[in-house]
PDB file of N, CA and C in Angstrom:
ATOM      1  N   UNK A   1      -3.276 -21.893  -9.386  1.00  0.00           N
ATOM      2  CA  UNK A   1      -2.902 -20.590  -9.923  1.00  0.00           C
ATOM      3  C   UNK A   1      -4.165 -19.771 -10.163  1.00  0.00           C
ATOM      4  N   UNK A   2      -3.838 -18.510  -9.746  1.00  0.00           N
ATOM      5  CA  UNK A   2      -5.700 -17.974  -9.779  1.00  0.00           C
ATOM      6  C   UNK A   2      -5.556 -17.464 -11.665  1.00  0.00           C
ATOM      7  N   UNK A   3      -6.716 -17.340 -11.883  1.00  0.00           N
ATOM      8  CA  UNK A   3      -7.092 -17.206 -13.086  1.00  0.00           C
ATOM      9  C   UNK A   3      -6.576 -15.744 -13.501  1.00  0.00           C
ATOM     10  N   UNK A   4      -6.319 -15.074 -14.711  1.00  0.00           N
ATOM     11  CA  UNK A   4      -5.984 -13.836 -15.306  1.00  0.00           C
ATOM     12  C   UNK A   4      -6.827 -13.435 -15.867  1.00  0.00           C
ATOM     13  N   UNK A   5      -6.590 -12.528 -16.498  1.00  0.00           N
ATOM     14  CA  UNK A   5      -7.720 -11.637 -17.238  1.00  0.00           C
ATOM     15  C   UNK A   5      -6.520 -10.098 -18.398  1.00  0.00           C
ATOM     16  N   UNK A   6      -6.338 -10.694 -19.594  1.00  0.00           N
ATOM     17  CA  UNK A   6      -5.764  -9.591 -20.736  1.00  0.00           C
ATOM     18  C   UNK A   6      -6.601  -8.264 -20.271  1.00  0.00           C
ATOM     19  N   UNK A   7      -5.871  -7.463 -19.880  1.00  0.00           N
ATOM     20  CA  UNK A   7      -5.960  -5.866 -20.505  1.00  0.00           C
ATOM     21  C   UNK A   7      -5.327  -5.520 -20.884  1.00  0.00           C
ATOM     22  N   UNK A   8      -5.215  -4.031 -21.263  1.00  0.00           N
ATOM     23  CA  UNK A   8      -4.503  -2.907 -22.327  1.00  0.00           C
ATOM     24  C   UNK A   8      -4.513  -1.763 -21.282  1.00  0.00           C
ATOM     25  N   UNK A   9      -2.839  -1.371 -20.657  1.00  0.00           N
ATOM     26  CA  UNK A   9      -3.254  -0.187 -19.681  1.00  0.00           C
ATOM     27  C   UNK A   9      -2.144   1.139 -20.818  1.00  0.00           C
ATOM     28  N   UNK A  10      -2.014   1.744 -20.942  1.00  0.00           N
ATOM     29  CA  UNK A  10      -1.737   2.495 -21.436  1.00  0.00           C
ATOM     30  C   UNK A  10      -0.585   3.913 -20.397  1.00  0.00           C
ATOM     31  N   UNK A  11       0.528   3.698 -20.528  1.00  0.00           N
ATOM     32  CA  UNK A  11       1.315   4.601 -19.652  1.00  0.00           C
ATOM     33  C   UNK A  11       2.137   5.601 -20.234  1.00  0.00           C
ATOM     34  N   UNK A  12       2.729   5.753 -19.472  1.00  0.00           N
ATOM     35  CA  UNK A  12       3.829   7.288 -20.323  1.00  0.00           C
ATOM     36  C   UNK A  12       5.319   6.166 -20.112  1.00  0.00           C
ATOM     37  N   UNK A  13       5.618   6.730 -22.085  1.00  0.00           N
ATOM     38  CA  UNK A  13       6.919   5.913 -22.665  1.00  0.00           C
ATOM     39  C   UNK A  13       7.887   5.993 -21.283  1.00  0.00           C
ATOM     40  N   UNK A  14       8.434   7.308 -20.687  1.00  0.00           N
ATOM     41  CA  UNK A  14       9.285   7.177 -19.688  1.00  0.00           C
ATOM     42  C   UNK A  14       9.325   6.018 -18.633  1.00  0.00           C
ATOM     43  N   UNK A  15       7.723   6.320 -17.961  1.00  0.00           N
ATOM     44  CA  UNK A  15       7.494   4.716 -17.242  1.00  0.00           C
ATOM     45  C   UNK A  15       8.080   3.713 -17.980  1.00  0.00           C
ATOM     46  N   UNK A  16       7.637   3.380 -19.028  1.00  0.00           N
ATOM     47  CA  UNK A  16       7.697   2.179 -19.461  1.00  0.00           C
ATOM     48  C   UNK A  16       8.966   1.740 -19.567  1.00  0.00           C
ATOM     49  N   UNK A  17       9.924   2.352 -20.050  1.00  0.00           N
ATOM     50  CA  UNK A  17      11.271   2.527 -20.235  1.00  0.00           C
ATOM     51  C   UNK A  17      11.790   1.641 -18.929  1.00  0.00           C
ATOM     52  N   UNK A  18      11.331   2.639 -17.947  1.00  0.00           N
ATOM     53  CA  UNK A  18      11.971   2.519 -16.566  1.00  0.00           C
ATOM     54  C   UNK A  18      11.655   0.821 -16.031  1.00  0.00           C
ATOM     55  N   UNK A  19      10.474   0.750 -15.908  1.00  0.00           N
ATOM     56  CA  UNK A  19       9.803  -0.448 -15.836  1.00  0.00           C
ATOM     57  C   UNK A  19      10.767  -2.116 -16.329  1.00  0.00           C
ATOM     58  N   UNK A  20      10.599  -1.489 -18.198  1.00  0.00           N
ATOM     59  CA  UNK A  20      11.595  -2.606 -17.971  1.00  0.00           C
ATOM     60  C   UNK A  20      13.012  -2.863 -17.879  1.00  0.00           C
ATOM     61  N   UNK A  21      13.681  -1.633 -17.460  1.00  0.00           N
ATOM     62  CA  UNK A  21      15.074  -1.915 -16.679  1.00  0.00           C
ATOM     63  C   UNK A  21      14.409  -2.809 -15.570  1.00  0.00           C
ATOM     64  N   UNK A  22      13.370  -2.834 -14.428  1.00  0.00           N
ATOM     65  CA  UNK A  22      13.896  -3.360 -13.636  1.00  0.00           C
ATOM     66  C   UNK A  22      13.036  -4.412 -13.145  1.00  0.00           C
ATOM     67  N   UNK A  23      12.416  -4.845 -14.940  1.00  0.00           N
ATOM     68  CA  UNK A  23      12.006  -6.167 -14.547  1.00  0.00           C
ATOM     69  C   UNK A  23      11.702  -6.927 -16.105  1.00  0.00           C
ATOM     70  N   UNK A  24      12.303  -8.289 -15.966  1.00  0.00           N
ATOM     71  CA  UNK A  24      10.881  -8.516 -17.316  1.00  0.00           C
ATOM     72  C   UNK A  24      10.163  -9.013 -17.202  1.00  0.00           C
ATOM     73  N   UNK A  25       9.019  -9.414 -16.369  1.00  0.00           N
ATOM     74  CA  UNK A  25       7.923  -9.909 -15.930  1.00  0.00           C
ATOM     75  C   UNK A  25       7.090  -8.553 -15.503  1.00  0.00           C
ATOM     76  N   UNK A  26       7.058  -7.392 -16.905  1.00  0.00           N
ATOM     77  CA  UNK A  26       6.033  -6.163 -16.759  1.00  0.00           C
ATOM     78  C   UNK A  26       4.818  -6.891 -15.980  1.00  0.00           C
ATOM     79  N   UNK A  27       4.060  -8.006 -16.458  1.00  0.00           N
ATOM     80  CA  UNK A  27       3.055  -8.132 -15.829  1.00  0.00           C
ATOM     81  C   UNK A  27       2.715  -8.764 -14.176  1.00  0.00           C
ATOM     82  N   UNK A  28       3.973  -9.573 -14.324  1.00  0.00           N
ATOM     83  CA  UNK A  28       3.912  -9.828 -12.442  1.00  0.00           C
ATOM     84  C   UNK A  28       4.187  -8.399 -11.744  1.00  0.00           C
ATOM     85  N   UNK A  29       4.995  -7.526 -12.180  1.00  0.00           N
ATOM     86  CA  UNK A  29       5.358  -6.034 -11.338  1.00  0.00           C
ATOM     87  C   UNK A  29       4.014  -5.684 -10.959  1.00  0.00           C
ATOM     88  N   UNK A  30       3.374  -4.856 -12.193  1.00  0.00           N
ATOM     89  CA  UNK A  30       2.225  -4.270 -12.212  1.00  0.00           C
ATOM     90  C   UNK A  30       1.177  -5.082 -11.443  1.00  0.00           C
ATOM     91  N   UNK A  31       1.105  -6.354 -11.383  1.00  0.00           N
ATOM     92  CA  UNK A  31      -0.167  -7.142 -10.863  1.00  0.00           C
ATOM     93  C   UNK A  31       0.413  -6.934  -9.115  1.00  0.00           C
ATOM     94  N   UNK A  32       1.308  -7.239  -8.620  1.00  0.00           N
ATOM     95  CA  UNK A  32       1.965  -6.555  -7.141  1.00  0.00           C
ATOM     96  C   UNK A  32       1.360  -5.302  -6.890  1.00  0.00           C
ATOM     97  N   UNK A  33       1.827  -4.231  -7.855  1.00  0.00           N
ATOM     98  CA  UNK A  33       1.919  -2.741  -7.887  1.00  0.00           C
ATOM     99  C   UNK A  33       0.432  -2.792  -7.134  1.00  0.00           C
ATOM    100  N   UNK A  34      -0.716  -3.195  -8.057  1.00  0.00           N
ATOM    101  CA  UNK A  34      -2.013  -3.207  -8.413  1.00  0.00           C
ATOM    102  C   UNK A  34      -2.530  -3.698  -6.676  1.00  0.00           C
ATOM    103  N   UNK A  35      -2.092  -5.093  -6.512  1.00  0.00           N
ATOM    104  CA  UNK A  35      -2.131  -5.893  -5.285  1.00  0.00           C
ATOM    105  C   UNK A  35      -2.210  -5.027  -3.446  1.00  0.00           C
ATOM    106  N   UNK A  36      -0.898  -4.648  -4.030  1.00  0.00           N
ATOM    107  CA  UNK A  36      -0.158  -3.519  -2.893  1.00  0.00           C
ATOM    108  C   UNK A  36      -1.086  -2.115  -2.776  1.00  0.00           C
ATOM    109  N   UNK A  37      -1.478  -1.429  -4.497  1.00  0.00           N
ATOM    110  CA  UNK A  37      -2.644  -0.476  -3.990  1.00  0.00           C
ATOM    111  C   UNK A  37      -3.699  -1.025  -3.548  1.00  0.00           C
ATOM    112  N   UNK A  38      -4.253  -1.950  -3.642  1.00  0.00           N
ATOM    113  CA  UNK A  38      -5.754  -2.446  -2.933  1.00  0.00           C
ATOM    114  C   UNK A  38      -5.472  -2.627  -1.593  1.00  0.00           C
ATOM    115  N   UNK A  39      -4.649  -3.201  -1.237  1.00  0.00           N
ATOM    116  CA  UNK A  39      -4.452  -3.621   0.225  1.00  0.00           C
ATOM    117  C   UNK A  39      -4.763  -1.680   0.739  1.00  0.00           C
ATOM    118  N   UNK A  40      -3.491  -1.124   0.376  1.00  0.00           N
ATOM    119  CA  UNK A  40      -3.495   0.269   0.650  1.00  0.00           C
ATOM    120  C   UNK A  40      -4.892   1.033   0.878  1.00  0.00           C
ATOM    121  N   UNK A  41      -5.728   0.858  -0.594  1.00  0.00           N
ATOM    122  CA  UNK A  41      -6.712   1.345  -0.055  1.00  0.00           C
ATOM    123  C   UNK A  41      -8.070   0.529   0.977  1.00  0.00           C
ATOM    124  N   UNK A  42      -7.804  -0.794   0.510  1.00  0.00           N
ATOM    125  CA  UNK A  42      -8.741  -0.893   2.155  1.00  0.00           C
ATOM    126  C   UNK A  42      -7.996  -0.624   3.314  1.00  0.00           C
ATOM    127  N   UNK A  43      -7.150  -0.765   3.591  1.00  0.00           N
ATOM    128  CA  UNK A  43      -7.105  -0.853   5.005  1.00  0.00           C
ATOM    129  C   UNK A  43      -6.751   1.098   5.504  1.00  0.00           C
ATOM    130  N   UNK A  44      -7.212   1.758   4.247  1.00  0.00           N
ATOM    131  CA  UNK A  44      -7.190   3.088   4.721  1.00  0.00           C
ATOM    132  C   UNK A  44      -8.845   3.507   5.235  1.00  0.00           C
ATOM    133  N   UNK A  45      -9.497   2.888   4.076  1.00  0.00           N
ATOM    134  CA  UNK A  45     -10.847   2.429   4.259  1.00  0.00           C
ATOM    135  C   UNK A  45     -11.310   1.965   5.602  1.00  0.00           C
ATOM    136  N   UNK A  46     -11.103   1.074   6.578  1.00  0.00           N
ATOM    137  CA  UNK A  46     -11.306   0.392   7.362  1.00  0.00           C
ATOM    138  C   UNK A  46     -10.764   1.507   8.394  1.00  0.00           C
ATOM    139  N   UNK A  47      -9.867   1.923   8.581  1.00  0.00           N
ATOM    140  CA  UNK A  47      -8.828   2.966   9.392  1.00  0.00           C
ATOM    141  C   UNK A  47      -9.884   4.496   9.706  1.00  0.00           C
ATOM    142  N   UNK A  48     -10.516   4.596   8.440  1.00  0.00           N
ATOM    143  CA  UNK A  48     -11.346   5.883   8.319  1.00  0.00           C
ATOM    144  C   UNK A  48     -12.817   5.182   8.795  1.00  0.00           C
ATOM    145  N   UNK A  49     -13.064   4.048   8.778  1.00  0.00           N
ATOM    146  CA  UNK A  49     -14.309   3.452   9.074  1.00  0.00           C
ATOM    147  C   UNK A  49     -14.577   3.556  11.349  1.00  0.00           C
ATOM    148  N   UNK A  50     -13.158   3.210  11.289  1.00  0.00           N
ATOM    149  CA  UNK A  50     -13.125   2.647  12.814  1.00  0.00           C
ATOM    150  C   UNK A  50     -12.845   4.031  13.731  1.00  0.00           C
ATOM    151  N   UNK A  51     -11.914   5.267  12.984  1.00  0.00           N
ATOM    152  CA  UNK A  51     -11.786   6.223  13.631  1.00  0.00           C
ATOM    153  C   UNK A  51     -13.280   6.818  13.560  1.00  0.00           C
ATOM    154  N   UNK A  52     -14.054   6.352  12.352  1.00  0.00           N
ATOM    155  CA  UNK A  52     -15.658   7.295  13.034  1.00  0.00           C
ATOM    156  C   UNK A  52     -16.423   7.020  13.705  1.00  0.00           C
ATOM    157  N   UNK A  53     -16.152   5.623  13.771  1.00  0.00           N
ATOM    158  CA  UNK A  53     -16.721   4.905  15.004  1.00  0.00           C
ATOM    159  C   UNK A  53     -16.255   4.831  15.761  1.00  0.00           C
ATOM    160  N   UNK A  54     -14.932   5.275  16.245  1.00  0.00           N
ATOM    161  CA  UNK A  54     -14.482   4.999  18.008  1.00  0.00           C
ATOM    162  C   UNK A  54     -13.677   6.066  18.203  1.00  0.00           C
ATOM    163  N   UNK A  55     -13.686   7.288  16.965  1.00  0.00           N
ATOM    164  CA  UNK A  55     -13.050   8.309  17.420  1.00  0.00           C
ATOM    165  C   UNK A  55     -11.852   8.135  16.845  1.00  0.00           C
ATOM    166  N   UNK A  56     -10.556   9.445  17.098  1.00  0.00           N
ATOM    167  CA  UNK A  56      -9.709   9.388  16.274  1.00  0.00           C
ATOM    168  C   UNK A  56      -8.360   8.795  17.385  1.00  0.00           C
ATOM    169  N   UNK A  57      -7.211   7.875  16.634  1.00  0.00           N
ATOM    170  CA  UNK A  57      -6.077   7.045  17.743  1.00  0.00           C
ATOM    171  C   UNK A  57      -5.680   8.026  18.196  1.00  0.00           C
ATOM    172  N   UNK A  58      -5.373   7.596  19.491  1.00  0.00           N
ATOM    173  CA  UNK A  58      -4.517   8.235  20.449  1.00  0.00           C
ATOM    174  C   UNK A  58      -2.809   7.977  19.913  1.00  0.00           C
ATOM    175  N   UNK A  59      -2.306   9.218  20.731  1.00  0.00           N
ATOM    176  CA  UNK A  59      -0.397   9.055  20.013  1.00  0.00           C
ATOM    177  C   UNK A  59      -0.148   7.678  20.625  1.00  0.00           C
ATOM    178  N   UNK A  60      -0.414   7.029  22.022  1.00  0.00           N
ATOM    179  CA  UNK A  60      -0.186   5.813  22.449  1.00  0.00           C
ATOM    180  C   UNK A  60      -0.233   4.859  21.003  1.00  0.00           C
ATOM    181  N   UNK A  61      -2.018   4.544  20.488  1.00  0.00           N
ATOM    182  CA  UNK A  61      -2.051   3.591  19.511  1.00  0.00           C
ATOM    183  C   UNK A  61      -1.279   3.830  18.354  1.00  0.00           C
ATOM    184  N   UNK A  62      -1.091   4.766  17.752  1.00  0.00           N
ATOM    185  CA  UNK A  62      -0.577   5.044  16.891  1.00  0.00           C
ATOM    186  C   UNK A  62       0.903   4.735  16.927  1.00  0.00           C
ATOM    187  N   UNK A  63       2.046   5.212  18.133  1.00  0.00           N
ATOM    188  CA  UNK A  63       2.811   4.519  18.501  1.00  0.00           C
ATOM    189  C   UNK A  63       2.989   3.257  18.302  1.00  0.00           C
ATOM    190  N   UNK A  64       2.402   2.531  19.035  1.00  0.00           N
ATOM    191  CA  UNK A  64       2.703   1.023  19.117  1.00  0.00           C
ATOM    192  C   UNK A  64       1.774   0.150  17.765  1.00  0.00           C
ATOM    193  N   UNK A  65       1.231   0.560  16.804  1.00  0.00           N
ATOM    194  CA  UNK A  65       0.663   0.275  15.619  1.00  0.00           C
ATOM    195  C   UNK A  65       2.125   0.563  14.575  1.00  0.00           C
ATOM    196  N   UNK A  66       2.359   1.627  15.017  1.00  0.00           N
ATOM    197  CA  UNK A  66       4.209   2.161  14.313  1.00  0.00           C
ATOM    198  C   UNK A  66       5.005   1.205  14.560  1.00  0.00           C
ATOM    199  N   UNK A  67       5.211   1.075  15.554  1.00  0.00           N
ATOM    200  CA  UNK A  67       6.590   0.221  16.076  1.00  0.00           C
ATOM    201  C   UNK A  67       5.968  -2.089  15.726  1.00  0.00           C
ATOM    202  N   UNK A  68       5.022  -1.847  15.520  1.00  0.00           N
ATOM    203  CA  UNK A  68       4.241  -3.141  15.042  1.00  0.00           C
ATOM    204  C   UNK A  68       4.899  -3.143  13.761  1.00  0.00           C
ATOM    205  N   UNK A  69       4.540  -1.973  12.687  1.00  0.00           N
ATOM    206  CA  UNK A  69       4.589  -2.154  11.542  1.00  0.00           C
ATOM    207  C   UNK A  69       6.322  -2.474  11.537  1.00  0.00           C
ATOM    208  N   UNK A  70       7.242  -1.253  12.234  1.00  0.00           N
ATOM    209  CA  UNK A  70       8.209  -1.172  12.020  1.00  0.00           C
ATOM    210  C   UNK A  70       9.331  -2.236  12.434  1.00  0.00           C
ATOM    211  N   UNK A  71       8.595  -3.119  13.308  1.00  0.00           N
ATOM    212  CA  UNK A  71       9.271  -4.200  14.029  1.00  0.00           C
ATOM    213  C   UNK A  71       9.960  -3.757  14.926  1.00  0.00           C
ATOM    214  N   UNK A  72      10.134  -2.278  15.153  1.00  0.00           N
ATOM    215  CA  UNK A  72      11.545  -2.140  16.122  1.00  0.00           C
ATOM    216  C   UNK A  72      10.281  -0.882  17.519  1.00  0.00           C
ATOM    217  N   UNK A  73      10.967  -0.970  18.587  1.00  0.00           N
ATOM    218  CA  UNK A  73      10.652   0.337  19.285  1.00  0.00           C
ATOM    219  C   UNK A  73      10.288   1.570  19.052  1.00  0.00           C
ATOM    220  N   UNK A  74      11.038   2.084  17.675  1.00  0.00           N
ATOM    221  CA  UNK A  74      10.903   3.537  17.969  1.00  0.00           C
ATOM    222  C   UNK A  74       9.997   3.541  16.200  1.00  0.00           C
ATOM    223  N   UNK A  75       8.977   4.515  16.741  1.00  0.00           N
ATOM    224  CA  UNK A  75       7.902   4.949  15.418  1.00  0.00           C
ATOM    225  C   UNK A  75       8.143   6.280  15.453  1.00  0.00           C
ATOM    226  N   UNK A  76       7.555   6.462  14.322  1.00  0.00           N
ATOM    227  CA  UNK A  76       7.920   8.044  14.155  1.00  0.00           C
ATOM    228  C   UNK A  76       6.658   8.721  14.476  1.00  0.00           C
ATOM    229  N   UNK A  77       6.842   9.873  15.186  1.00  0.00           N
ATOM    230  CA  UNK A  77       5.725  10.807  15.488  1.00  0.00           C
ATOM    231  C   UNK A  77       4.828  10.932  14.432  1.00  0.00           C
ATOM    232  N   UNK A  78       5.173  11.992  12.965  1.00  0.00           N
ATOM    233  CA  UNK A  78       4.404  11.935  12.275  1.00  0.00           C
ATOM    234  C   UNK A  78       4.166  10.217  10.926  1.00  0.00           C
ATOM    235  N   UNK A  79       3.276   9.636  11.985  1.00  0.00           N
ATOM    236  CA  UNK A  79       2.697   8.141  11.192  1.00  0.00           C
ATOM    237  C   UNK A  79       1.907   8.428  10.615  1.00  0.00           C
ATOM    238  N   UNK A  80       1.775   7.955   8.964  1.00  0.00           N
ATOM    239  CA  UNK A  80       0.895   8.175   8.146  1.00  0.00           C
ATOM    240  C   UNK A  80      -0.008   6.627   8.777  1.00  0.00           C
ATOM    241  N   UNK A  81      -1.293   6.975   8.929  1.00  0.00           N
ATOM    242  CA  UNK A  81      -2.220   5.971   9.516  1.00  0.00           C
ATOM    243  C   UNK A  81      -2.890   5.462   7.907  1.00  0.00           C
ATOM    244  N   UNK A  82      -2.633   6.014   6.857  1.00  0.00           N
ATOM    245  CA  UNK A  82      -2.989   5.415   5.573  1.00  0.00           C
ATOM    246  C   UNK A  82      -2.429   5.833   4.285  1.00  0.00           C
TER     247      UNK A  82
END
């Protein structure tokens, strides 16, 4: 089990409210939430790293990077690349 670490994050009552309707493990949600933005921002990181180095994707890559993510054939034109 990887190790934890106590903080104190501080949100707006509404969140919080909401939050725990739809969980009670506040801290496994948030540690996902947290998880899911890092991934997000590296690999937007890496995305902005490689388009300055090799230029910006073609609709081809971008396409079939879509239909990767999406599992199916059809991607949508406008793909958010991050």
């Amino acid at each position: 089990m990887p190790s934890t670490t106590r903080i104190t994050v501080t949100l707006p009552s509404d969140q919080v409210a909401e939050l725990r309707k739809l969980t009670a493990n506040v801290s496994g949600y948030v540690a996902e939430a947290v998880a899911r933005q890092i991934r997000r921002q590296l690999l937007g990181d890496d995305l902005r790293r490689h388009e300055a180095e090799h230029g910006p994707f073609s609709d081809d890559e971008l396409a079939e990077a879509g239909a990767k993510i999406l599992g199916s054939g059809g991607a949508s034109k406008s793909a958010d690349a991050a």
